[in-house]
Protein backbone atom coordinates (compact mmCIF):
# COMPACT_ATOMS: atom_id res chain seq x y z
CA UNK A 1 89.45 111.35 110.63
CA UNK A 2 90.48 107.68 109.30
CA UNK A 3 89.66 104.54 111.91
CA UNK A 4 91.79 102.09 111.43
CA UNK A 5 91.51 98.14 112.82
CA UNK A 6 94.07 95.59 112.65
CA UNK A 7 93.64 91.96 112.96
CA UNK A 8 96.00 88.78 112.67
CA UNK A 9 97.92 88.30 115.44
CA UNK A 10 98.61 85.58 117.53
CA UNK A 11 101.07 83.05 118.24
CA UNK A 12 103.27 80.80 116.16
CA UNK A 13 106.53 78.86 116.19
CA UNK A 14 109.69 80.23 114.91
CA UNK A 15 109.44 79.13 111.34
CA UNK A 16 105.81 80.00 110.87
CA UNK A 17 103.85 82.51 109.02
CA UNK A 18 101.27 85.17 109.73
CA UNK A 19 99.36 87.74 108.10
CA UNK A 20 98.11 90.79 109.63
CA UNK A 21 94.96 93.09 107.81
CA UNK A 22 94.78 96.65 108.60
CA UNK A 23 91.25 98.04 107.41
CA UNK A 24 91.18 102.07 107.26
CA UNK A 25 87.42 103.69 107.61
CA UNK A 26 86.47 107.25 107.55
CA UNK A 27 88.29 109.89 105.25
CA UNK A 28 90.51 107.44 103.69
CA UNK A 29 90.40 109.80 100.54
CA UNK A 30 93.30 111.76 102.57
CA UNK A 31 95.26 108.75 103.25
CA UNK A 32 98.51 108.70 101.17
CA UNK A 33 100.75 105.94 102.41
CA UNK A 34 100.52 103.51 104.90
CA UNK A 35 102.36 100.96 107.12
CA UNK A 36 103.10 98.72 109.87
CA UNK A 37 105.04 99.20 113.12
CA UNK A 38 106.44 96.94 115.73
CA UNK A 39 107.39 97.62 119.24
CA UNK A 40 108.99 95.08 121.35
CA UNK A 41 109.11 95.09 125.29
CA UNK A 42 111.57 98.10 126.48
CA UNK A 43 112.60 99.10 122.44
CA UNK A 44 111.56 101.99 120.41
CA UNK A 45 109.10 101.42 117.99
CA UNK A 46 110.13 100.45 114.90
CA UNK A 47 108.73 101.21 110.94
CA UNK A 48 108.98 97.58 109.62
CA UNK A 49 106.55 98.21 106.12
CA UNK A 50 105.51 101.33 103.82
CA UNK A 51 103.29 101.05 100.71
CA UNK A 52 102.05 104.41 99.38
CA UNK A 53 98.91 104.66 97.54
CA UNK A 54 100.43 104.04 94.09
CA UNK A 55 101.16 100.76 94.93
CA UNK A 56 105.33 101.63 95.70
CA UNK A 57 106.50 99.80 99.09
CA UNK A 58 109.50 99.53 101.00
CA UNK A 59 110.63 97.07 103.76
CA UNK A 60 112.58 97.29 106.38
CA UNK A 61 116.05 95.33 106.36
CA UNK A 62 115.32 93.08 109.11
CA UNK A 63 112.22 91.92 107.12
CA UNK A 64 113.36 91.89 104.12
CA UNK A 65 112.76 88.42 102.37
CA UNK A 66 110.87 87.46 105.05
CA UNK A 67 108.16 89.85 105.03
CA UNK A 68 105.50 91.61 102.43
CA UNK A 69 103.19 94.49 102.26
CA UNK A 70 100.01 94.93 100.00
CA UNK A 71 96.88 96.85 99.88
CA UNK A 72 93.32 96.00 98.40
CA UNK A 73 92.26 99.30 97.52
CA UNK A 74 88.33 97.77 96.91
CA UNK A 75 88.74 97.04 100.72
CA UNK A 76 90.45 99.88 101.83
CA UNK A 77 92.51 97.00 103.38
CA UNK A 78 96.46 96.86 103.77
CA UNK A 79 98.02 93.23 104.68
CA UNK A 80 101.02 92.60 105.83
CA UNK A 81 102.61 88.94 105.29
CA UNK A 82 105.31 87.34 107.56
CA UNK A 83 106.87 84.31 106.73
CA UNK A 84 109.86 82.51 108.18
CA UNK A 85 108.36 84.20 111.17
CA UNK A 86 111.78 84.80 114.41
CA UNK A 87 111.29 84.81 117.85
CA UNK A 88 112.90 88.59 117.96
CA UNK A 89 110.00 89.27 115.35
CA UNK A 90 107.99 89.06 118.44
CA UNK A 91 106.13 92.23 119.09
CA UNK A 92 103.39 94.28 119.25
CA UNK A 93 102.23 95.24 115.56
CA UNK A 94 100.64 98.84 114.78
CA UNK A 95 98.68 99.84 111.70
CA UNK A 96 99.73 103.25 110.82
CA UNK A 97 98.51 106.23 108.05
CA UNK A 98 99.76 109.30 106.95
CA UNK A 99 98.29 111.89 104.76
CA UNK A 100 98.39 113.12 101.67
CA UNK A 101 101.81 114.77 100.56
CA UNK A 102 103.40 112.56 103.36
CA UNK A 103 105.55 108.96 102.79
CA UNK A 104 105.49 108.34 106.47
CA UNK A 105 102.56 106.83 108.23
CA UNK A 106 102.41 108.69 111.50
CA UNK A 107 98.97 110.47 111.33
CA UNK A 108 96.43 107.54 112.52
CA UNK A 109 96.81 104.73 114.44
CA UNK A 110 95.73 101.27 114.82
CA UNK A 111 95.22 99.89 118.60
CA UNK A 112 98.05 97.56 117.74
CA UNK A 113 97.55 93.38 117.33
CA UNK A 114 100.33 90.66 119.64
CA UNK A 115 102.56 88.63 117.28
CA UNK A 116 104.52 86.06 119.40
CA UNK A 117 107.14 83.74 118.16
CA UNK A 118 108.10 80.62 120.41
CA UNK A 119 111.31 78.91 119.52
């Protein structure tokens, strides 16, 4: 089993910049890739960030330039970095793993951490 615990959100004016720490515990030697999701009130949950244990990443297009993803492997620790921070970037934001042989992060969970953006 891998634990994980995010931490970072809160709120900020449109404009702003936040950055969110995800630190995995437990069997992390089965993690391969991990990520960040958002859900916003009544919309699907969406994959916004994906950086697999090799150090590869990929963003999603409505964060792209805006956002970044990177990992301290000494700290089993993945960040994710929002600047230039939208009011629709509002959101609840979920730490997510997925194991070995996968490049989605759907296996573990996070308990999810508010980001709100006033305009």
């Amino acid at each position: 089993q891998v634990q994980l615990v995010e931490s970072g959100g809160d709120l900020v004016q449109a404009g702003g910049s936040l950055r969110l720490s995800c630190t995995a515990s437990g069997s992390i030697f089965t993690i391969n890739v991990m990520g960040w999701y958002r859900q916003a009130p009544g919309k699907q949950r969406e994959l916004v960030a994906v950086i697999i244990s090799g150090g590869s990443f990929n963003l999603a297009d409505s964060v792209k330039g805006r956002f970044t993803i990177s990992r301290d492997n000494a700290k089993n620790t993945v960040y994710l970095q929002m600047n230039s921070l939208k009011p629709e970037d509002t959101a609840v934001y979920y730490c997510a793993a997925g194991l070995k042989g996968k490049m989605v992060p759907n296996d573990y969970w996070g308990q999810g951490t508010q980001v709100t953006v006033s305009s």
